[in-house]
N, C-alpha and C. Protein backbone atom coordinates (compact mmCIF):
# COMPACT_ATOMS: atom_id res chain seq x y z
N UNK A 1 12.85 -16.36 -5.66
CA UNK A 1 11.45 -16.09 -5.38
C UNK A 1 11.01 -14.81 -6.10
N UNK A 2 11.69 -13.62 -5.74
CA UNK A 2 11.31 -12.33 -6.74
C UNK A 2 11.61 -12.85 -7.72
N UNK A 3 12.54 -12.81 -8.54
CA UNK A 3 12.94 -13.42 -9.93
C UNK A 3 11.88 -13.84 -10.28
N UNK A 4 11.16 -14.68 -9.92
CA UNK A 4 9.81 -16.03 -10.34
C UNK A 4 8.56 -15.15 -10.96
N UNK A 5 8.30 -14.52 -8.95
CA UNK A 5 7.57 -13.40 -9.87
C UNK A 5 7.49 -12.32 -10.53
N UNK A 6 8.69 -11.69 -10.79
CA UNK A 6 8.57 -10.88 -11.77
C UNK A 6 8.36 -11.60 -13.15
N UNK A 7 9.59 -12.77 -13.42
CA UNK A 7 9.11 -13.26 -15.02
C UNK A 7 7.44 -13.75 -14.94
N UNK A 8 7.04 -13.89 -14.09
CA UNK A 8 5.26 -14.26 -13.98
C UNK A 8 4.90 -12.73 -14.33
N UNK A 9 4.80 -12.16 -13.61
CA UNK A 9 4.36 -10.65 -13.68
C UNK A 9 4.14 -10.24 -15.62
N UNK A 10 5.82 -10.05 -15.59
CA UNK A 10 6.40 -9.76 -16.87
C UNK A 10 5.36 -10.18 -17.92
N UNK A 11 5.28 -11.26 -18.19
CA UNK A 11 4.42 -12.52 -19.02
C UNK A 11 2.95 -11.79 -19.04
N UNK A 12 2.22 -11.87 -17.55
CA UNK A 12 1.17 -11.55 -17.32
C UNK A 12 0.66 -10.13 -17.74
N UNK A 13 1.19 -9.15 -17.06
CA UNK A 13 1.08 -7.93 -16.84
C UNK A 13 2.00 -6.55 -17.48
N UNK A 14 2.89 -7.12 -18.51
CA UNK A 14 3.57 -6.77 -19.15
C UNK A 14 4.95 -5.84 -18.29
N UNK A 15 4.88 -4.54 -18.59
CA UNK A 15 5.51 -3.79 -17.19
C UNK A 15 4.68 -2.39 -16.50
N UNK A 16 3.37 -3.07 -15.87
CA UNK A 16 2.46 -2.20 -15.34
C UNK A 16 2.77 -1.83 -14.21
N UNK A 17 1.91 -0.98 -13.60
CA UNK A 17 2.26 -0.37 -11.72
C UNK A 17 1.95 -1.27 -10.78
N UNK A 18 1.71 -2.22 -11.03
CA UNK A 18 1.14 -3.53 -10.08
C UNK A 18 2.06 -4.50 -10.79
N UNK A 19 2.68 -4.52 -11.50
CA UNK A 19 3.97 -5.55 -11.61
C UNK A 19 5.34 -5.26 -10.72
N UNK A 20 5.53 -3.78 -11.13
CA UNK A 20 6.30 -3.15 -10.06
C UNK A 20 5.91 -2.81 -8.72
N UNK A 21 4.75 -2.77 -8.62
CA UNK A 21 4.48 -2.73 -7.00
C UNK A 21 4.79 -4.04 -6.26
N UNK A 22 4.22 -4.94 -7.13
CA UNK A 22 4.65 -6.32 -6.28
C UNK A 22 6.04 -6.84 -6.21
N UNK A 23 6.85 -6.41 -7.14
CA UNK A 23 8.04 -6.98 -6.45
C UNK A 23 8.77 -5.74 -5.63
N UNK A 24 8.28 -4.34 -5.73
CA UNK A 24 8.91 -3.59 -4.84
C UNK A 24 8.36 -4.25 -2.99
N UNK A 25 7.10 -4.50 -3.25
CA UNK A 25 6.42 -5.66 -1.93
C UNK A 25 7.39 -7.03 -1.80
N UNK A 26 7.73 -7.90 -2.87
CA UNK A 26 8.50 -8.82 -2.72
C UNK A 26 9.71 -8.74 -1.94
N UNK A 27 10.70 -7.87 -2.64
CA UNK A 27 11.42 -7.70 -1.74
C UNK A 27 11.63 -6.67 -0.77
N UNK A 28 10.54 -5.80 -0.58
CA UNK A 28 10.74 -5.23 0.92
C UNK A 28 10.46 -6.17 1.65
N UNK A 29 9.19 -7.32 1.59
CA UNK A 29 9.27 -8.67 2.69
C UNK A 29 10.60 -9.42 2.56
N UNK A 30 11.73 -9.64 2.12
CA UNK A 30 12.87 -10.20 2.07
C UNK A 30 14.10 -9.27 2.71
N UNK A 31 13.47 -8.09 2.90
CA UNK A 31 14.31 -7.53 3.78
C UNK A 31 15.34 -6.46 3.06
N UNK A 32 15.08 -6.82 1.85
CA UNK A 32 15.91 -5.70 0.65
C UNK A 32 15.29 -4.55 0.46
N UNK A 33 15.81 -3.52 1.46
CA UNK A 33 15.16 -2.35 1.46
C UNK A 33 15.19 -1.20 0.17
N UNK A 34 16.78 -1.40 -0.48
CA UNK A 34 17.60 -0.98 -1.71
C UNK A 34 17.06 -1.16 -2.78
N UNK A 35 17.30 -2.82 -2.58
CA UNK A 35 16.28 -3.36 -3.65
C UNK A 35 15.01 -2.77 -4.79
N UNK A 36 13.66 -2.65 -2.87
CA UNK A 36 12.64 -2.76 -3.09
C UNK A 36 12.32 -1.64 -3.72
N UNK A 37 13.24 -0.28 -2.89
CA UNK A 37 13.53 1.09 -3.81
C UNK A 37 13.65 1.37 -5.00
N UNK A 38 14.25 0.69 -6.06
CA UNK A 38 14.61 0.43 -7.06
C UNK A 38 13.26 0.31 -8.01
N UNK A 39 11.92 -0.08 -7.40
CA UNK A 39 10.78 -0.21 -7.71
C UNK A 39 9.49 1.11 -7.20
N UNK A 40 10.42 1.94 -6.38
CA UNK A 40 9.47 3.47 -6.14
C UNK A 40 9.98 4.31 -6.50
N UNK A 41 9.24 4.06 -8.08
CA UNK A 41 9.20 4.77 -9.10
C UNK A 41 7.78 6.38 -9.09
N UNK A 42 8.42 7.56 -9.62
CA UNK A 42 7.30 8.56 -9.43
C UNK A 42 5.74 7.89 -10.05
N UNK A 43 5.78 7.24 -11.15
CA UNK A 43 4.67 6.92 -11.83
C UNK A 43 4.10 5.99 -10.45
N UNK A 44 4.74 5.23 -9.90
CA UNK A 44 3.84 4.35 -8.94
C UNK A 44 2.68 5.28 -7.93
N UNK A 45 3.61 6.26 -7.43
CA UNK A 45 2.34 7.49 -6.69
C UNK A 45 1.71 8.10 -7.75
N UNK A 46 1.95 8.48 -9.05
CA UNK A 46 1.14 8.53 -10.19
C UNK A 46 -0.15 7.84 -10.03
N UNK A 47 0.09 6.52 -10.13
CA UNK A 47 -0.92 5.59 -10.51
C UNK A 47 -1.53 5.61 -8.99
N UNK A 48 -1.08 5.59 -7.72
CA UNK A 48 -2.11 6.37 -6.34
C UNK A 48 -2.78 6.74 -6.45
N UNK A 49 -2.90 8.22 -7.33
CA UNK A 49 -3.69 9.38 -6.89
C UNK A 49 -4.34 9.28 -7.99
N UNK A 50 -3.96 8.56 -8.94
CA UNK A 50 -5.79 7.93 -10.08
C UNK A 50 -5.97 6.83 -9.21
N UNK A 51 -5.65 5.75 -8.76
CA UNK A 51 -6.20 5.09 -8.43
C UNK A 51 -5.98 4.82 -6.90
N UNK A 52 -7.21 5.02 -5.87
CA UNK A 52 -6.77 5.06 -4.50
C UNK A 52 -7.43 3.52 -3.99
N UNK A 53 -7.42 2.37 -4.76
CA UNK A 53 -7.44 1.57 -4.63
C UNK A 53 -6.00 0.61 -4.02
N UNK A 54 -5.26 1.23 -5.27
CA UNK A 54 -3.76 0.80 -5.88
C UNK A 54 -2.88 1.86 -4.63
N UNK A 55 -3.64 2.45 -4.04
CA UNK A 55 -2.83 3.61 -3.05
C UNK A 55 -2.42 2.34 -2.00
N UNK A 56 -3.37 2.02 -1.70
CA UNK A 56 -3.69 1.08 -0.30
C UNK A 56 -2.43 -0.65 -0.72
N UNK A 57 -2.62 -0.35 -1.59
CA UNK A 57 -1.59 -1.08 -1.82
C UNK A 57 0.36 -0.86 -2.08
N UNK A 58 0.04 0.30 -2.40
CA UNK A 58 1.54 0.91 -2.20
C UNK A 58 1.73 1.60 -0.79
N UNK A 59 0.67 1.57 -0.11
CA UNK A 59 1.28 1.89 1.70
C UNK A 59 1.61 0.19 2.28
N UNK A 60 0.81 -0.68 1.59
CA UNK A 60 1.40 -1.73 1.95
C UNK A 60 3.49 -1.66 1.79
N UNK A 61 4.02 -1.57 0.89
CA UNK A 61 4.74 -1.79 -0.04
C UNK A 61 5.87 -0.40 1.48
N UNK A 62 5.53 0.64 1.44
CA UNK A 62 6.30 1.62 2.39
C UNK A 62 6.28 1.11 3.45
N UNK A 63 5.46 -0.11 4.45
CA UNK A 63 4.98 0.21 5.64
C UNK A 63 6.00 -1.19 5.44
N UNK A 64 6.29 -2.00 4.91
CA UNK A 64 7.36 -3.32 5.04
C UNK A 64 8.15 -2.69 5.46
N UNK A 65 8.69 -1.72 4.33
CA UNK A 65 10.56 -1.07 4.27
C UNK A 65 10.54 0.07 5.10
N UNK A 66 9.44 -0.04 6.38
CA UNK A 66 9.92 1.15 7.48
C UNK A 66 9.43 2.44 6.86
N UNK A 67 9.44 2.85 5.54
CA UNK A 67 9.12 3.99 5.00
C UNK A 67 7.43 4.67 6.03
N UNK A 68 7.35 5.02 7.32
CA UNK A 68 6.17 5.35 7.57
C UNK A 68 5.47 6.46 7.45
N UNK A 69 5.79 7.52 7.12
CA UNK A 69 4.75 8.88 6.67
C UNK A 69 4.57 8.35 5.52
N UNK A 70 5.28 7.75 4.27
CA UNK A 70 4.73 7.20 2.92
C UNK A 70 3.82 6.55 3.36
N UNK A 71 3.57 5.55 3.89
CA UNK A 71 3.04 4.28 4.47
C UNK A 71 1.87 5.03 4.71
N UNK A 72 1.18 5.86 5.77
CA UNK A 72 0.33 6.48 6.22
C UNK A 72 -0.20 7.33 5.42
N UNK A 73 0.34 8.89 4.78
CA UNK A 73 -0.15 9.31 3.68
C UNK A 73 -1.19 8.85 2.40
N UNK A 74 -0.52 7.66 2.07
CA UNK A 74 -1.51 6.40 1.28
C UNK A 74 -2.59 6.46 1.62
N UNK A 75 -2.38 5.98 2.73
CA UNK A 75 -4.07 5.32 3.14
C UNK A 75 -5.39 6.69 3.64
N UNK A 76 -4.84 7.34 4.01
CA UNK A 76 -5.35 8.59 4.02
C UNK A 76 -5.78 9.62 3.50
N UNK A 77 -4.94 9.07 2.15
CA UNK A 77 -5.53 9.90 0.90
C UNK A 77 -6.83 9.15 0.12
N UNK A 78 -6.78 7.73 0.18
CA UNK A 78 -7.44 6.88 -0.19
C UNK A 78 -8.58 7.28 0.58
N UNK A 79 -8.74 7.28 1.90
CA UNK A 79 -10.27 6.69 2.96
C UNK A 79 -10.38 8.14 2.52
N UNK A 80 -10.63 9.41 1.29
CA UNK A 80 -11.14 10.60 1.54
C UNK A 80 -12.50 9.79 0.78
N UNK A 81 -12.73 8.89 0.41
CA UNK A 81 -13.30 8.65 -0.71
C UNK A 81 -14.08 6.90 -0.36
N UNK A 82 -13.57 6.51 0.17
CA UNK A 82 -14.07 5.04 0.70
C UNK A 82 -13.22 4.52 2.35
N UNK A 83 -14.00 3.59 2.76
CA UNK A 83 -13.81 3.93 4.29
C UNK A 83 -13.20 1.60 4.59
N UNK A 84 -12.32 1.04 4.05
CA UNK A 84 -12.20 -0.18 3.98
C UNK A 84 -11.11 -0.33 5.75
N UNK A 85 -11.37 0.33 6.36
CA UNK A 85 -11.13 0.52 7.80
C UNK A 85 -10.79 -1.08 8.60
N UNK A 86 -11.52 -2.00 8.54
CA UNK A 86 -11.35 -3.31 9.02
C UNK A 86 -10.11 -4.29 8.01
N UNK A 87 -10.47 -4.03 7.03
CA UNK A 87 -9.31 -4.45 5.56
C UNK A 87 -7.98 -3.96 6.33
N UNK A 88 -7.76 -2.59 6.59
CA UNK A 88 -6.72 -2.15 6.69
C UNK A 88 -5.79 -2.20 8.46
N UNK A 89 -7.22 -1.88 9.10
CA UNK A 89 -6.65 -2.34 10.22
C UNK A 89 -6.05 -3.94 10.38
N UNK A 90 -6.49 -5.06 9.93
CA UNK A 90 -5.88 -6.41 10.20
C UNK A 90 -4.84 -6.78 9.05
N UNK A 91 -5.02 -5.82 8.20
CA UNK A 91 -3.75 -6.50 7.26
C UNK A 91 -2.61 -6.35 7.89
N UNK A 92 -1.64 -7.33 7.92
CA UNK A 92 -0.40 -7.88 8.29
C UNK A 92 0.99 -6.95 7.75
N UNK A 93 0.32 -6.54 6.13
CA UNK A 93 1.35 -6.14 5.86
C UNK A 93 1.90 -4.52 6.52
N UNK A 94 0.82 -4.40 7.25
CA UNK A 94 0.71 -2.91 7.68
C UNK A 94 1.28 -2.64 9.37
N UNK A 95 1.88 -3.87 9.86
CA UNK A 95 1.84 -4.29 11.02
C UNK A 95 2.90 -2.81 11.43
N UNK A 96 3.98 -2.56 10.52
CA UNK A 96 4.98 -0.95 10.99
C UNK A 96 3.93 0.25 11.16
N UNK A 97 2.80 0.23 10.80
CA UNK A 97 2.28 1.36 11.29
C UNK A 97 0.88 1.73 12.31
N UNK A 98 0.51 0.35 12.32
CA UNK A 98 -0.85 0.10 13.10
C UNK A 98 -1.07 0.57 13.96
N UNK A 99 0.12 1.30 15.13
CA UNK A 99 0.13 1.48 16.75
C UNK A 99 0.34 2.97 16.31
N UNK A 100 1.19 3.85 14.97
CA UNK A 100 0.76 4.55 15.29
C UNK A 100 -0.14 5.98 15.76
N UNK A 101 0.06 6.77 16.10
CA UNK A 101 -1.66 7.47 16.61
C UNK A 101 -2.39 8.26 14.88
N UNK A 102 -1.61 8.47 14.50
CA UNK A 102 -2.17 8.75 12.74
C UNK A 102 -2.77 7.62 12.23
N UNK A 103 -2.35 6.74 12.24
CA UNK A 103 -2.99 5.38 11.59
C UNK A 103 -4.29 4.98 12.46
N UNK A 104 -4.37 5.01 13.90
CA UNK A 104 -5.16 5.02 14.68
C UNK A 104 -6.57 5.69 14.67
N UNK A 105 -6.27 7.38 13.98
CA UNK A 105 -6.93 8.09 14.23
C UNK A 105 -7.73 7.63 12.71
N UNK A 106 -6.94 7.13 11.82
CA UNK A 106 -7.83 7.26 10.42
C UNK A 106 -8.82 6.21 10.53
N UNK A 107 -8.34 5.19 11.42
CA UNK A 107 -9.21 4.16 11.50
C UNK A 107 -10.42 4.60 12.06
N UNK A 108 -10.32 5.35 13.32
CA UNK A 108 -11.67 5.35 13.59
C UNK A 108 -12.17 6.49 12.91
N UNK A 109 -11.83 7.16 12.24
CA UNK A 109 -12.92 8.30 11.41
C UNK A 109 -12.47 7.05 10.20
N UNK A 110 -12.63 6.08 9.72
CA UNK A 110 -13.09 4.66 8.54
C UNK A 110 -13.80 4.57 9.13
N UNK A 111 -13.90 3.91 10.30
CA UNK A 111 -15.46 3.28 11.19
C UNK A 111 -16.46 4.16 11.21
N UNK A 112 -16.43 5.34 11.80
CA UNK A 112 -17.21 6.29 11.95
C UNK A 112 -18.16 6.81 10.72
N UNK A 113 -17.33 6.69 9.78
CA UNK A 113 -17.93 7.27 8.00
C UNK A 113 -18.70 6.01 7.45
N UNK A 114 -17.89 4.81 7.79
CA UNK A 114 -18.56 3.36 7.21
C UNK A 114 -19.62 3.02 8.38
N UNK A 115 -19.91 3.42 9.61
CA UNK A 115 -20.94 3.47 9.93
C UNK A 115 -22.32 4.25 9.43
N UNK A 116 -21.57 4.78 9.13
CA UNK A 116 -22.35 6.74 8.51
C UNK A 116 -23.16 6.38 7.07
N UNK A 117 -22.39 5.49 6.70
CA UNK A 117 -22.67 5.56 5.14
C UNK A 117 -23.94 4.66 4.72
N UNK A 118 -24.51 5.19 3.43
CA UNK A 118 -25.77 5.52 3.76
C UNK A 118 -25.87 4.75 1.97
N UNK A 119 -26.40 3.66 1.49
CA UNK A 119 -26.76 3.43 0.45
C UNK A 119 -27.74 3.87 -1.01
């Protein structure tokens, strides 16, 4: 299954931070914590903190493999700047950190700001 998609990736995406993010995601969902390591690489938080889009997606990627202050940090650095609060609260992949009170608290200052926010 990783194998598959990486040569997809590979093909597609050559060897970008979202080729490696997804199979460091691949197999932290398979349970290969070692593995998935092997793919958190410095450039991947590189590519975070230009892009806090791509953040929210590498707390996905920590919050599989237990990694939770990585996991949380992410998303927190991200909502300084946009508030996707409902996105993040129901995503699945985030299920290791949802309960706790840091992740809690960012959510409702997301709600609070995406209420706030003003076109």
């Amino acid at each position: 299954c990783c194998h598959h998609v990486y040569k997809h990736c590979r093909v597609c995406c050559v060897d970008g931070a979202y080729t490696r993010q997804i199979l460091f995601l691949s197999y932290g969902l398979k349970g290969e914590k070692a593995r998935a390591m092997q793919y958190a690489a410095t450039d991947l938080e590189t590519e975070a903190r230009n892009d806090r889009h791509f953040a929210f997606h590498l707390a996905e990627c920590y919050a599989v493999i237990g990694e939770i202050e990585k996991a949380l940090d992410l998303p927190a650095y991200s909502m300084e700047l946009f508030y996707p609060y409902r996105f993040l609260s129901a995503n699945p992949l985030l299920k290791n950190i949802c309960f706790e009170d840091r992740f809690l608290q960012l959510m409702e200052e997301g709600k609070r700001k995406s209420e706030t926010f003003v076109i």
